[in-house]
Protein backbone atom coordinates (compact mmCIF):
# COMPACT_ATOMS: atom_id res chain seq x y z
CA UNK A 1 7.08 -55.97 129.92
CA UNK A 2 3.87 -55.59 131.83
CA UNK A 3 4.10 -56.44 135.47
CA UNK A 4 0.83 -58.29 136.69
CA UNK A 5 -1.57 -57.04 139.88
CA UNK A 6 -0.47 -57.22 143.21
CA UNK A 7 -2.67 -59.07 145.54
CA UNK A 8 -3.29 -55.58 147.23
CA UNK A 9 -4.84 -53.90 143.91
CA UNK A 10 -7.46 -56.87 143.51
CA UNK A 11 -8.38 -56.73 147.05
CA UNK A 12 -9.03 -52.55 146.20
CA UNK A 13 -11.22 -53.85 143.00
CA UNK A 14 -13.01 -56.09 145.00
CA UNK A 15 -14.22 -53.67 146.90
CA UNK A 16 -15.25 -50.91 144.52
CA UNK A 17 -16.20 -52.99 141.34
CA UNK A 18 -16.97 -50.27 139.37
CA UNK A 19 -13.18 -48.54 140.03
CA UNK A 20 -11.99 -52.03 138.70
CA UNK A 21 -13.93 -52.55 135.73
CA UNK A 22 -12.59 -48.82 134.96
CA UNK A 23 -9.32 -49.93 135.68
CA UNK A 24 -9.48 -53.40 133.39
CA UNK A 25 -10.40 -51.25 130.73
CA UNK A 26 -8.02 -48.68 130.94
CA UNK A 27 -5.44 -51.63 131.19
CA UNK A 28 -6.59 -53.68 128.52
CA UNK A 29 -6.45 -50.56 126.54
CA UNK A 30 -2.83 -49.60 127.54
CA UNK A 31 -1.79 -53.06 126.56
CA UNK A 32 -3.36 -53.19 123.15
CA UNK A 33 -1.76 -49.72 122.87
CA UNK A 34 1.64 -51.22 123.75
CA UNK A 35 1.32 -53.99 121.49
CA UNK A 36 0.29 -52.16 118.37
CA UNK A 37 3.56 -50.06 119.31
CA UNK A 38 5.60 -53.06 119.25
CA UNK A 39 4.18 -54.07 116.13
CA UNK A 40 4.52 -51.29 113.92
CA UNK A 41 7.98 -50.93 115.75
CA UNK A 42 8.91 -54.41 114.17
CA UNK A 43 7.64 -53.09 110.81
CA UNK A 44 9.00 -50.13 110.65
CA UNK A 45 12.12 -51.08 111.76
CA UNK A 46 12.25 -54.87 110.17
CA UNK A 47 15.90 -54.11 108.44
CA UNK A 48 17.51 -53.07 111.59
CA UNK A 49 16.64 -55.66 113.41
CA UNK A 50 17.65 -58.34 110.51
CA UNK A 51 21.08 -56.34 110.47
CA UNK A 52 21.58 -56.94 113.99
CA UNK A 53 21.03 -60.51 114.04
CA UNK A 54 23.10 -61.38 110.75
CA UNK A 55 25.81 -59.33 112.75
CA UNK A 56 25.79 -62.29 116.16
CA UNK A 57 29.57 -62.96 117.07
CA UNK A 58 28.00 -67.00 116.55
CA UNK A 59 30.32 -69.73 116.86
CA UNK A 60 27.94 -72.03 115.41
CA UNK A 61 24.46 -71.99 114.47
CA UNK A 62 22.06 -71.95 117.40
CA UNK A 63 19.43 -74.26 117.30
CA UNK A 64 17.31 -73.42 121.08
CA UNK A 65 16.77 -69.40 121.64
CA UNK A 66 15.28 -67.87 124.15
CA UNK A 67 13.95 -64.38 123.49
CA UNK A 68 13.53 -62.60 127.04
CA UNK A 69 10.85 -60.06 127.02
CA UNK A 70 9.54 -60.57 123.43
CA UNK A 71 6.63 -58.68 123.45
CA UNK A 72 4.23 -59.40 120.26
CA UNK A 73 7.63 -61.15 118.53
CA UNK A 74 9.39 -58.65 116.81
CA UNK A 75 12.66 -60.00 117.62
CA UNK A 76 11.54 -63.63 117.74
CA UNK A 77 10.17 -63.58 114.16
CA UNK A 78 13.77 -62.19 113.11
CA UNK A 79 15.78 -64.95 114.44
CA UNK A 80 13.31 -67.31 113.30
CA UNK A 81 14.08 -65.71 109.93
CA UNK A 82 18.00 -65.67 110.39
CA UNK A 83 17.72 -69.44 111.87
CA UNK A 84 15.24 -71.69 110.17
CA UNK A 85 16.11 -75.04 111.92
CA UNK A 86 15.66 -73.34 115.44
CA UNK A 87 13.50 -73.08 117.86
CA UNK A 88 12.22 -70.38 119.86
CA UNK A 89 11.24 -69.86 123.50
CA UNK A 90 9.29 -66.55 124.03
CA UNK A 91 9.43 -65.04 127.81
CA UNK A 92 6.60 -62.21 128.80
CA UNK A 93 4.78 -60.86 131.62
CA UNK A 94 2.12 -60.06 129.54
CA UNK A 95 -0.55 -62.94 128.60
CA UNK A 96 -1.65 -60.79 125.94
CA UNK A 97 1.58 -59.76 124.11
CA UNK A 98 2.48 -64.01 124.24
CA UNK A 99 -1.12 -64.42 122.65
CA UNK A 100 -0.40 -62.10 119.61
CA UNK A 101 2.77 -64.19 119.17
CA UNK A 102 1.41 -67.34 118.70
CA UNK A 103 -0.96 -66.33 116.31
CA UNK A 104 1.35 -64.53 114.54
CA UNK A 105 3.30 -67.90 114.45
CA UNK A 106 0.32 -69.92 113.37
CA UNK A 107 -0.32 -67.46 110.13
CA UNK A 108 3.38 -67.56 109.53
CA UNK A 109 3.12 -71.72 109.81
CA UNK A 110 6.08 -71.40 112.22
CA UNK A 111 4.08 -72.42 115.16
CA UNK A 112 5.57 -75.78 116.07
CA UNK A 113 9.21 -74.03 116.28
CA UNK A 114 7.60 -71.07 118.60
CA UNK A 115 7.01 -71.73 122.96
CA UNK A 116 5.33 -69.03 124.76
CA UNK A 117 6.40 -69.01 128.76
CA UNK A 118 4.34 -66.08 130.55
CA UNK A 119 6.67 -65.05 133.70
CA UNK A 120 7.85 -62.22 135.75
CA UNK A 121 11.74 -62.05 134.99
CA UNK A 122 12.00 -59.72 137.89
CA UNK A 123 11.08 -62.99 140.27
CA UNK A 124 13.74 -64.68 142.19
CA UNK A 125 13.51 -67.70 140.43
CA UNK A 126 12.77 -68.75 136.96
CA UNK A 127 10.43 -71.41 134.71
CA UNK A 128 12.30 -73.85 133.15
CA UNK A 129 13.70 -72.60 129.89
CA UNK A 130 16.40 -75.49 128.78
CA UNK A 131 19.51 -74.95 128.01
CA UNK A 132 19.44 -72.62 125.27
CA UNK A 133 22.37 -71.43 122.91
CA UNK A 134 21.20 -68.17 122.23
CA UNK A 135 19.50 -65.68 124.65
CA UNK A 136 18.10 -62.29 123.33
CA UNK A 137 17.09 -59.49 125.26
CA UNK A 138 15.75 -56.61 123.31
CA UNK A 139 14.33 -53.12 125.32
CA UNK A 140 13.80 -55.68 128.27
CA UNK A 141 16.27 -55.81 130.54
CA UNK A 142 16.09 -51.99 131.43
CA UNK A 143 12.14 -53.20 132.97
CA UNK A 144 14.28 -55.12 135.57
CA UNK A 145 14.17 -53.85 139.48
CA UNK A 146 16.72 -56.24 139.81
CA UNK A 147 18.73 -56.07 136.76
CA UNK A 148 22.07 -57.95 138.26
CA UNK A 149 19.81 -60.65 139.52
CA UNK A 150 18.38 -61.44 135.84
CA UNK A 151 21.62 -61.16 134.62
CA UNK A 152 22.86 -63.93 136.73
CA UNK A 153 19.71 -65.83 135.50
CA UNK A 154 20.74 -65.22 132.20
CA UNK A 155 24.12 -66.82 132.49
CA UNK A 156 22.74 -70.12 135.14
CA UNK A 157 19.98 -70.85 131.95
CA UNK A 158 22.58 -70.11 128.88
CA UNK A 159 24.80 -72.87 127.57
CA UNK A 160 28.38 -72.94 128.48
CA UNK A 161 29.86 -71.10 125.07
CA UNK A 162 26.14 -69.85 124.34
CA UNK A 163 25.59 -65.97 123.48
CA UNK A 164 24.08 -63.38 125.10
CA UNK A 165 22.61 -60.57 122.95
CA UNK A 166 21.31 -57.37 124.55
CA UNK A 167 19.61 -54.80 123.03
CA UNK A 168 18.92 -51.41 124.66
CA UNK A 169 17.24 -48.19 123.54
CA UNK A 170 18.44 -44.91 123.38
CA UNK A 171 15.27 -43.20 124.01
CA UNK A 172 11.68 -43.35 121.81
CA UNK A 173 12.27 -43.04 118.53
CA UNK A 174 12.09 -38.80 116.80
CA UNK A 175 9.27 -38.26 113.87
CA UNK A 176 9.47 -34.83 113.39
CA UNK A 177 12.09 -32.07 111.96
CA UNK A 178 13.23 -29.51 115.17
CA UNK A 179 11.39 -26.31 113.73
CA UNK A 180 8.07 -28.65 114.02
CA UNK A 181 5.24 -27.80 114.68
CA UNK A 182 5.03 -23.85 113.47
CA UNK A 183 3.20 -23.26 116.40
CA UNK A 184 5.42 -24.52 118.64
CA UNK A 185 9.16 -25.35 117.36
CA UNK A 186 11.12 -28.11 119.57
CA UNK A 187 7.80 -29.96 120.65
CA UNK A 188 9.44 -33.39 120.16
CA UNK A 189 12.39 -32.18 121.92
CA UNK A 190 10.13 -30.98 125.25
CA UNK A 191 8.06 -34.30 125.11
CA UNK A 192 11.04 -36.53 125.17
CA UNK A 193 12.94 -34.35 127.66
CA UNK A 194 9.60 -34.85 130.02
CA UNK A 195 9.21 -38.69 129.48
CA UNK A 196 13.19 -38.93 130.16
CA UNK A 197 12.97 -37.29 133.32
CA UNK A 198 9.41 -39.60 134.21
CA UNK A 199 10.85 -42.96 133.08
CA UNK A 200 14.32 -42.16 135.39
CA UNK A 201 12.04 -42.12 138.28
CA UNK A 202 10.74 -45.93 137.22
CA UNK A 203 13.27 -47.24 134.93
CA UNK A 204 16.63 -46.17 135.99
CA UNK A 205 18.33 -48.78 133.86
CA UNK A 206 16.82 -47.50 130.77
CA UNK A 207 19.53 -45.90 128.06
CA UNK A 208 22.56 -48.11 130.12
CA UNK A 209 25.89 -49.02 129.52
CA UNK A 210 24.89 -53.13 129.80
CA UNK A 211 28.84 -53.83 129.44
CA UNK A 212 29.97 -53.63 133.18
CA UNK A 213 26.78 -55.08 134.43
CA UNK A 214 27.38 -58.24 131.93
CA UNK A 215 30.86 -58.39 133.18
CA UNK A 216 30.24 -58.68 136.73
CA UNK A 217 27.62 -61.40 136.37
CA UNK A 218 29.97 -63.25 134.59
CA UNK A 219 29.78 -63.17 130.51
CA UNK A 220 32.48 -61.83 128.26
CA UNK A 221 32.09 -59.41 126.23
CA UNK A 222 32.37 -60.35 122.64
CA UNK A 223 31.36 -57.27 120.92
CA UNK A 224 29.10 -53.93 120.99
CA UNK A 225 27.63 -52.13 118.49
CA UNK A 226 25.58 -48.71 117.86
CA UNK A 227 23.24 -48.45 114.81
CA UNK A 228 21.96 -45.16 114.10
CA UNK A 229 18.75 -44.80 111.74
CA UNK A 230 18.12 -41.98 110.19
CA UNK A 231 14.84 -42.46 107.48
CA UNK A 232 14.03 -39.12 106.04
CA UNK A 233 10.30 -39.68 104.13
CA UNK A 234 10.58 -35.71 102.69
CA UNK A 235 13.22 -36.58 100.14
CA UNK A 236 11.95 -40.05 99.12
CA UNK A 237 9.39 -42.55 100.89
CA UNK A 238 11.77 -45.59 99.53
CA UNK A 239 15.07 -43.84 100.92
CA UNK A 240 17.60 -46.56 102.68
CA UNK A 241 18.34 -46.48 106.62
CA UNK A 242 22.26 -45.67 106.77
CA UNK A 243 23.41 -47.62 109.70
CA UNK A 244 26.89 -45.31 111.32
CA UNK A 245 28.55 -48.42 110.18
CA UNK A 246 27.60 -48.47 106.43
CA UNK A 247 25.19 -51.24 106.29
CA UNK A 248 21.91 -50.13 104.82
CA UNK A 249 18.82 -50.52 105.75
CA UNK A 250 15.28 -51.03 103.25
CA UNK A 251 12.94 -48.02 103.53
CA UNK A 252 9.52 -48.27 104.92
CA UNK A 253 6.38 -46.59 103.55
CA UNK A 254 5.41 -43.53 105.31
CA UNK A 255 1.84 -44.47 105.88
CA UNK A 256 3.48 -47.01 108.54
CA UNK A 257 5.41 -44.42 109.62
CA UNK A 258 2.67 -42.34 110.58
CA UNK A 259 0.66 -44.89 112.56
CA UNK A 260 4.10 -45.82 114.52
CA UNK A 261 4.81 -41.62 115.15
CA UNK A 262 1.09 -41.25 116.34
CA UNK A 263 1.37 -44.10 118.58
CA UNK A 264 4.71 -43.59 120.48
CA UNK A 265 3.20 -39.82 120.79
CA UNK A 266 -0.13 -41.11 122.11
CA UNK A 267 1.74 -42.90 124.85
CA UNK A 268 4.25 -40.11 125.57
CA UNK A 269 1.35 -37.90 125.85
CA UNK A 270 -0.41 -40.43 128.60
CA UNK A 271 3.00 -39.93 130.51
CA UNK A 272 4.05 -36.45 130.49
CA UNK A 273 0.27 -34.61 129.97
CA UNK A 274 0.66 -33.47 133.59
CA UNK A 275 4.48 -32.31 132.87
CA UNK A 276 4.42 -29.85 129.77
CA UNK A 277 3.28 -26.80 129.58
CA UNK A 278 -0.15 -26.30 128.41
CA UNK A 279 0.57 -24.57 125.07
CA UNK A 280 2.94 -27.71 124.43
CA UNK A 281 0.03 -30.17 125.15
CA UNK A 282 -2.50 -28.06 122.80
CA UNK A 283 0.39 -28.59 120.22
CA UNK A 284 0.75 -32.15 120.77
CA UNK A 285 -2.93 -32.51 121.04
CA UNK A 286 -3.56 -31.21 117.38
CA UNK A 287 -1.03 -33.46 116.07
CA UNK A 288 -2.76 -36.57 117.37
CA UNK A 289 -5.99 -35.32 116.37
CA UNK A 290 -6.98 -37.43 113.01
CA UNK A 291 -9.52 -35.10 111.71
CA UNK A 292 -7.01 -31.91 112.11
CA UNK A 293 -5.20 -30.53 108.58
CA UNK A 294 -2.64 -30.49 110.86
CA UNK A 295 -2.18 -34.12 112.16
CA UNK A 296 1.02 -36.24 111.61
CA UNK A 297 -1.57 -38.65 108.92
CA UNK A 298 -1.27 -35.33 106.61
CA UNK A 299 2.36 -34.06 107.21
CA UNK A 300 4.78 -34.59 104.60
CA UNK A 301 7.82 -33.80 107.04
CA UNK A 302 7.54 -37.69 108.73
CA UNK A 303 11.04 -39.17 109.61
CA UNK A 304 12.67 -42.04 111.92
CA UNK A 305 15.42 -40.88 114.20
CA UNK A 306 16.45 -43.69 116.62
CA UNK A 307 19.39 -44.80 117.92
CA UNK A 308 19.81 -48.11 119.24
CA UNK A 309 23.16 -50.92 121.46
CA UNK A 310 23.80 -54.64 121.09
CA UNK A 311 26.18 -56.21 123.62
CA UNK A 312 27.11 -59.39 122.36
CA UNK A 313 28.57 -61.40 125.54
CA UNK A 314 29.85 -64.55 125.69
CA UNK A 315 28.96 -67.84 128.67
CA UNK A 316 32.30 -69.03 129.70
């Protein structure tokens, strides 16, 4: 969720235009990044969200959702899927993300159940969002500076009986196997163990246990689940997803695969370049690189470790 300038950072552009055309560009570009993340994110990983949505502790069929943070739609486009008479309010920071979404909706012909809201959950107050039955928070909440305070947003805008569903992450998804690259065994290992340590110094609430902090703004819990994917393209492209609870997940093709792996790398590598040791960035540097023999677009080794919660709490 992308925060938007202070009123200090334009007054620093104004000044230097040059520095802030620079900087627009480099933003635009980290937010098309982002969003072609989140994209091939919600391909890649279509089944797992479905499974997670068909598995809602609903006591009836919600007809008003709100999806909190939803990015280019990955999770909005699921419940639309899982509920066909309901409609859907979108919340992002980002103008851009909201803009993908609708046209997304419009070539889906969805568009007249789909409302985009552009806001900064982290503010005090909110926009208007009804009364919905159904609020869904996937890898959002863990943006918050003021987590508690959303939370307690959350429960004033949710319907008395309404659901709560929160998502949270693990950690960015693994692509390669641990002896990878031959070069350089454990890269993946390193570069998450760098953007752990980076994102703890911004996002503490990434990775956390969303139970107690549901409690104490008031929801019950209702249920929480852990679904493990484990996609191994070596042994067959078309292999299911094992969830750890025996539901199973559709395959995705590896060519989708590769794109998503090159793109959460290209990002880590933006984060943690100034972190790893040099012979680690050469590594990494060769994988990304398209043209190289030994870029992740010709390994046959490609695979989708990620482990992901749902909280499922309840609106007195």
């Amino acid at each position: 969720m992308d925060r938007t300038h202070t009123h200090a950072t334009h007054a620093t552009h104004a000044a230097h235009p040059s520095t802030a055309h620079d900087h627009d560009h480099d933003h635009q570009q980290a937010t098309n990044s982002q969003a072609e993340i989140l994209d091939l994110d919600a391909e890649v990983l279509a089944e797992h969200t479905a499974s997670i949505t068909a598995w809602l502790p609903l006591r009836s069929t919600p007809h008003h959702i709100v999806d909190l943070g939803c990015g280019t739609g990955a999770g909005t486009f699921a419940l639309l899927d899982r509920f066909p008479d309901a409609h859907i309010t979108g919340v992002d920071a980002s103008a851009e993300h909201l803009r993908r979404l609708r046209t997304k909706a419009c070539s889906r012909g969805v568009q007249e159940r789909v409302h985009t809201v552009q806001a900064d959950l982290d503010a005090a107050t909110w926009p208007g969002l009804g009364s919905p039955d159904l609020v869904w928070a996937s890898a959002s909440m863990h943006h918050m500076a003021r987590p508690e305070r959303a939370l307690r947003n959350v429960y004033d805008v949710l319907a008395p009986g309404g659901l709560f569903a929160v998502v949270e992450l693990a950690g960015h998804p693994r692509f390669l196997p641990a002896d990878a690259p031959t070069e350089r065994p454990g890269l993946e290992e390193r570069l998450h163990a760098a953007a752990d340590r980076r994102q703890a110094e911004h996002m503490p609430h990434r990775g956390a246990d969303w139970g107690p902090m549901l409690t104490a703004a008031g929801f019950t819990i209702e249920g929480e689940r852990t679904l493990t994917v484990n996609l191994d393209l070596t042994t067959n492209p078309d292999a299911t997803v094992n969830l750890d609870d025996s539901v199973n997940l559709e395959g995705t093709r590896g060519e989708a695969v590769a794109r998503y792996a090159t793109g959460v790398l290209q990002r880590i590598r933006s984060a943690v370049a100034d972190r790893i040791a040099p012979e680690d960035l050469t590594a990494l540097d060769r994988l990304l690189d398209p043209d190289s023999p030994y870029g992740i677009a010709r390994r046959d080794d490609l695979m989708v470790r990620t482990q992901r919660t749902v909280w499922a709490a309840r609106h007195a």
